[in-house]
N, C-alpha and C. Protein backbone atom coordinates (compact mmCIF):
# COMPACT_ATOMS: atom_id res chain seq x y z
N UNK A 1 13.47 12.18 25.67
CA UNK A 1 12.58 11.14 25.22
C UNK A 1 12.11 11.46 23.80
N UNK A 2 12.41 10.31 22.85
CA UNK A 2 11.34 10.33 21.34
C UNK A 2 10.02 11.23 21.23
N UNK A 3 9.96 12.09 20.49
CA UNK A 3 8.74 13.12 20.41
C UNK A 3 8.27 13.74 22.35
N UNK A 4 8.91 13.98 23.01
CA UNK A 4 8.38 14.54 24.18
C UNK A 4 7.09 14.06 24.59
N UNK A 5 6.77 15.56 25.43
CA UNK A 5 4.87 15.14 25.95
C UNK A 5 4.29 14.19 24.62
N UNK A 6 4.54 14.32 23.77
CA UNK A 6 3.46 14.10 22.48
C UNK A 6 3.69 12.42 21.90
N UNK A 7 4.68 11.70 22.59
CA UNK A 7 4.37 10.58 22.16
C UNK A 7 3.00 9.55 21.99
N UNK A 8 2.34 9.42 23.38
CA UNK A 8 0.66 8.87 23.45
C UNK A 8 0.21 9.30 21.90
N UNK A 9 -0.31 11.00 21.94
CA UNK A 9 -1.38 11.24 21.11
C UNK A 9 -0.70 10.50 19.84
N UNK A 10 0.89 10.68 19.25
CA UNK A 10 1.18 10.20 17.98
C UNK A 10 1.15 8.63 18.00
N UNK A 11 1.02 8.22 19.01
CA UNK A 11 0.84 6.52 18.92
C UNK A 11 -0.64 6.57 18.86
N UNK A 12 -2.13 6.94 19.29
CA UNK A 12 -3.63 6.37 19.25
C UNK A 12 -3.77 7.32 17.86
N UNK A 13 -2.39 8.75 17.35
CA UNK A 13 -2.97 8.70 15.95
C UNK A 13 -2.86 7.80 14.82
N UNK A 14 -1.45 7.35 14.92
CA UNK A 14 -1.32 6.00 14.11
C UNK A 14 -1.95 4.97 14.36
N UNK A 15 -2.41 4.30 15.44
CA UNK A 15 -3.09 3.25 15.66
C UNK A 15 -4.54 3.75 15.26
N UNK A 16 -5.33 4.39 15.61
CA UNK A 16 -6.77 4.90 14.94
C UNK A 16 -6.47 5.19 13.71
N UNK A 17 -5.73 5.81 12.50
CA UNK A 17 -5.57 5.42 10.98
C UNK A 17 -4.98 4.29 10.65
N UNK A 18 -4.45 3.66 11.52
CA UNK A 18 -3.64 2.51 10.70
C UNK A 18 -5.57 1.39 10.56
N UNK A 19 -6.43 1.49 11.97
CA UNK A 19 -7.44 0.94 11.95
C UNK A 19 -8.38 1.53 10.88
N UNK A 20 -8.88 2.53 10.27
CA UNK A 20 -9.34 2.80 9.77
C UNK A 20 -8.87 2.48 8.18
N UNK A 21 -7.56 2.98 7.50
CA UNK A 21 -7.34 2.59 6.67
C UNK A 21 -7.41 0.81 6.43
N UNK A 22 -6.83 0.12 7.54
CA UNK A 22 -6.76 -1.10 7.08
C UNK A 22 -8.18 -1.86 6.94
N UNK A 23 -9.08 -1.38 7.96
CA UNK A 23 -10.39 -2.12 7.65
C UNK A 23 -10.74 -1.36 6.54
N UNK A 24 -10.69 -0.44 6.09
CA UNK A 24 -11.81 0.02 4.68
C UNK A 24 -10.91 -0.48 3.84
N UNK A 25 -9.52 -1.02 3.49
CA UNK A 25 -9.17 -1.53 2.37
C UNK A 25 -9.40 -2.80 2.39
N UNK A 26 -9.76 -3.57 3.35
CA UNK A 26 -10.11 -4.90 3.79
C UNK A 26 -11.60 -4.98 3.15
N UNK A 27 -12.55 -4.01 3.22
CA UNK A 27 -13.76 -3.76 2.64
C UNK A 27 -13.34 -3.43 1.38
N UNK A 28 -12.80 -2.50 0.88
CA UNK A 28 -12.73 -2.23 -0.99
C UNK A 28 -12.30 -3.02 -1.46
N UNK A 29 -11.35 -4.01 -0.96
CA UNK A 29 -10.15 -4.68 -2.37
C UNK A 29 -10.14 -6.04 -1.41
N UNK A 30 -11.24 -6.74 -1.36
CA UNK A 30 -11.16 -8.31 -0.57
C UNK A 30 -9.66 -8.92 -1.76
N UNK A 31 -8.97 -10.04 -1.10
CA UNK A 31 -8.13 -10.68 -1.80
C UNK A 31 -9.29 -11.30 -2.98
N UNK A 32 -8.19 -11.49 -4.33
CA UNK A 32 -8.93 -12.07 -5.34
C UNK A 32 -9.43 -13.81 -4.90
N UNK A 33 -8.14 -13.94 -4.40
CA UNK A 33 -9.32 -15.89 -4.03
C UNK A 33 -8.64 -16.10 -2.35
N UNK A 34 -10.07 -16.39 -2.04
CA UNK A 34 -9.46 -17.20 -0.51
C UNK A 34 -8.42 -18.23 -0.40
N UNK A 35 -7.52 -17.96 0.62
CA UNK A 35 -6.67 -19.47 1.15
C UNK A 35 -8.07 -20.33 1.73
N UNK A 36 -7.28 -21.79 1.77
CA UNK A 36 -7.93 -22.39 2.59
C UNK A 36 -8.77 -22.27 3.62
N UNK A 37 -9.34 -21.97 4.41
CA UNK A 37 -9.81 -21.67 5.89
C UNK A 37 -9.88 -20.45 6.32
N UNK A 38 -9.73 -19.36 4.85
CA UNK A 38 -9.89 -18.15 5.14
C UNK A 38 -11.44 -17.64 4.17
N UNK A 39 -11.57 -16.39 5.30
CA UNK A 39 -12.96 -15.91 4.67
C UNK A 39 -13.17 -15.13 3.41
N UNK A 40 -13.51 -15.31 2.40
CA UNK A 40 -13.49 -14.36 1.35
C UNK A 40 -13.62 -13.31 1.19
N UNK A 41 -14.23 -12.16 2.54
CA UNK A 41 -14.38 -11.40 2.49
C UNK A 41 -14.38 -10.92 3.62
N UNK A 42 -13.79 -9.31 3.84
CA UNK A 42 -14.07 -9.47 6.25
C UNK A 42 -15.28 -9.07 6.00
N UNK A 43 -15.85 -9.53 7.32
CA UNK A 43 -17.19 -9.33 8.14
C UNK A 43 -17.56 -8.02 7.87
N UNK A 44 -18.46 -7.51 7.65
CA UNK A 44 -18.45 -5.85 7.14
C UNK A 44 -19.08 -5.36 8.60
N UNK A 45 -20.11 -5.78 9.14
CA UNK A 45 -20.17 -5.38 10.34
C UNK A 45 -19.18 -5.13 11.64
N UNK A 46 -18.62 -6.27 11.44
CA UNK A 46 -16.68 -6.03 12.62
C UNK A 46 -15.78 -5.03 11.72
N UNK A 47 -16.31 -4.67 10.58
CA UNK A 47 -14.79 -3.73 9.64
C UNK A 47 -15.11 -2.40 10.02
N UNK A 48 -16.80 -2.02 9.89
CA UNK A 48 -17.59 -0.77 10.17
C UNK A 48 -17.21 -0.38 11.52
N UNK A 49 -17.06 -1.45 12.42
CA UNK A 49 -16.96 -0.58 14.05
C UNK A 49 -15.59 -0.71 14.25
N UNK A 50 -15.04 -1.38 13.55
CA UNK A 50 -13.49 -0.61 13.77
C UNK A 50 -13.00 0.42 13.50
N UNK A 51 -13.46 0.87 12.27
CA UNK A 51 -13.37 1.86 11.43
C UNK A 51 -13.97 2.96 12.31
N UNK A 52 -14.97 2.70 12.64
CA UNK A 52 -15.76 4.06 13.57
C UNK A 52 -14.42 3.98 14.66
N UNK A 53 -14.03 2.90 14.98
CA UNK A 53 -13.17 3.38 16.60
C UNK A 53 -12.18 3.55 16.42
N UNK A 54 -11.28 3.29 15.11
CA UNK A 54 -10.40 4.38 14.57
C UNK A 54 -10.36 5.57 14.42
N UNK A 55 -11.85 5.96 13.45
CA UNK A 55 -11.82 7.07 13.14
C UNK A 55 -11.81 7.95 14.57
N UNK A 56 -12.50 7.74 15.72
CA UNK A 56 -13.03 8.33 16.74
C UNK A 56 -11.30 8.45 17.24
N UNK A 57 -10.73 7.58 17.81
CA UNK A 57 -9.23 7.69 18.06
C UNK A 57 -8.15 8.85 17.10
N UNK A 58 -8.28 8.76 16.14
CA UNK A 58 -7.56 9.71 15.00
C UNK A 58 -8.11 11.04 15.38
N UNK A 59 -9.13 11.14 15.71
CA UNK A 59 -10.08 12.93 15.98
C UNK A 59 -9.37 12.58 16.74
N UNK A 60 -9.26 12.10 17.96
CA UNK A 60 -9.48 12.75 19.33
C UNK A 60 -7.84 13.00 19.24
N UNK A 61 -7.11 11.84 19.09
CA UNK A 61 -5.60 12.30 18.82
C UNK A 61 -5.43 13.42 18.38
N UNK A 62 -5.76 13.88 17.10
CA UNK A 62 -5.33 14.95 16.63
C UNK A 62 -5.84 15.99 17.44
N UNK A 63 -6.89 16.07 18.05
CA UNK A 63 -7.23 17.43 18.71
C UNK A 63 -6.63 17.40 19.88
N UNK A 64 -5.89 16.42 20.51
CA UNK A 64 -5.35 16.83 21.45
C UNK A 64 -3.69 17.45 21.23
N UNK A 65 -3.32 16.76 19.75
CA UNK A 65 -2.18 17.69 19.57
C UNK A 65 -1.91 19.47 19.23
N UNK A 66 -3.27 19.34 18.30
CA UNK A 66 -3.69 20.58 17.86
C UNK A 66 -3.84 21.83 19.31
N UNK A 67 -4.80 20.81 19.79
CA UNK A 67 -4.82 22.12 21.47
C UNK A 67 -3.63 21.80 22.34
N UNK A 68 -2.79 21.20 22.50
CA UNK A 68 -2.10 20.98 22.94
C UNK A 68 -0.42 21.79 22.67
């Protein structure tokens, strides 16, 4: 099987950075002009707790590869 025991942790580590990076660049660099029916900017409160539940996913991933 692709990466052995260790597939899970390398999938919630990419998925917890892919969340983290993508909401904080969603916060630094909003698009220069809205489409139509889109928001000018994300919600900073929904970007913040993703970001926390990324970041929290990325630790825990990694420490389970690390002890693992």
């Amino acid at each position: 099987m692709f990466l052995g025991d260790d597939l899970l942790p390398y999938l919630v580590l990419a998925l917890g950075a892919a969340l983290v990076f993508g909401n904080g660049m969603a916060l630094v660099r909003p698009p220069r002009q809205a489409k139509e029916g889109e928001l000018s900017r994300a919600p900073v409160g929904r970007s913040v707790v993703m970001i926390a539940i990324g970041f929290v996913a990325a630790v825990w991933a990694l420490a389970s590869l690390v002890a693992g």
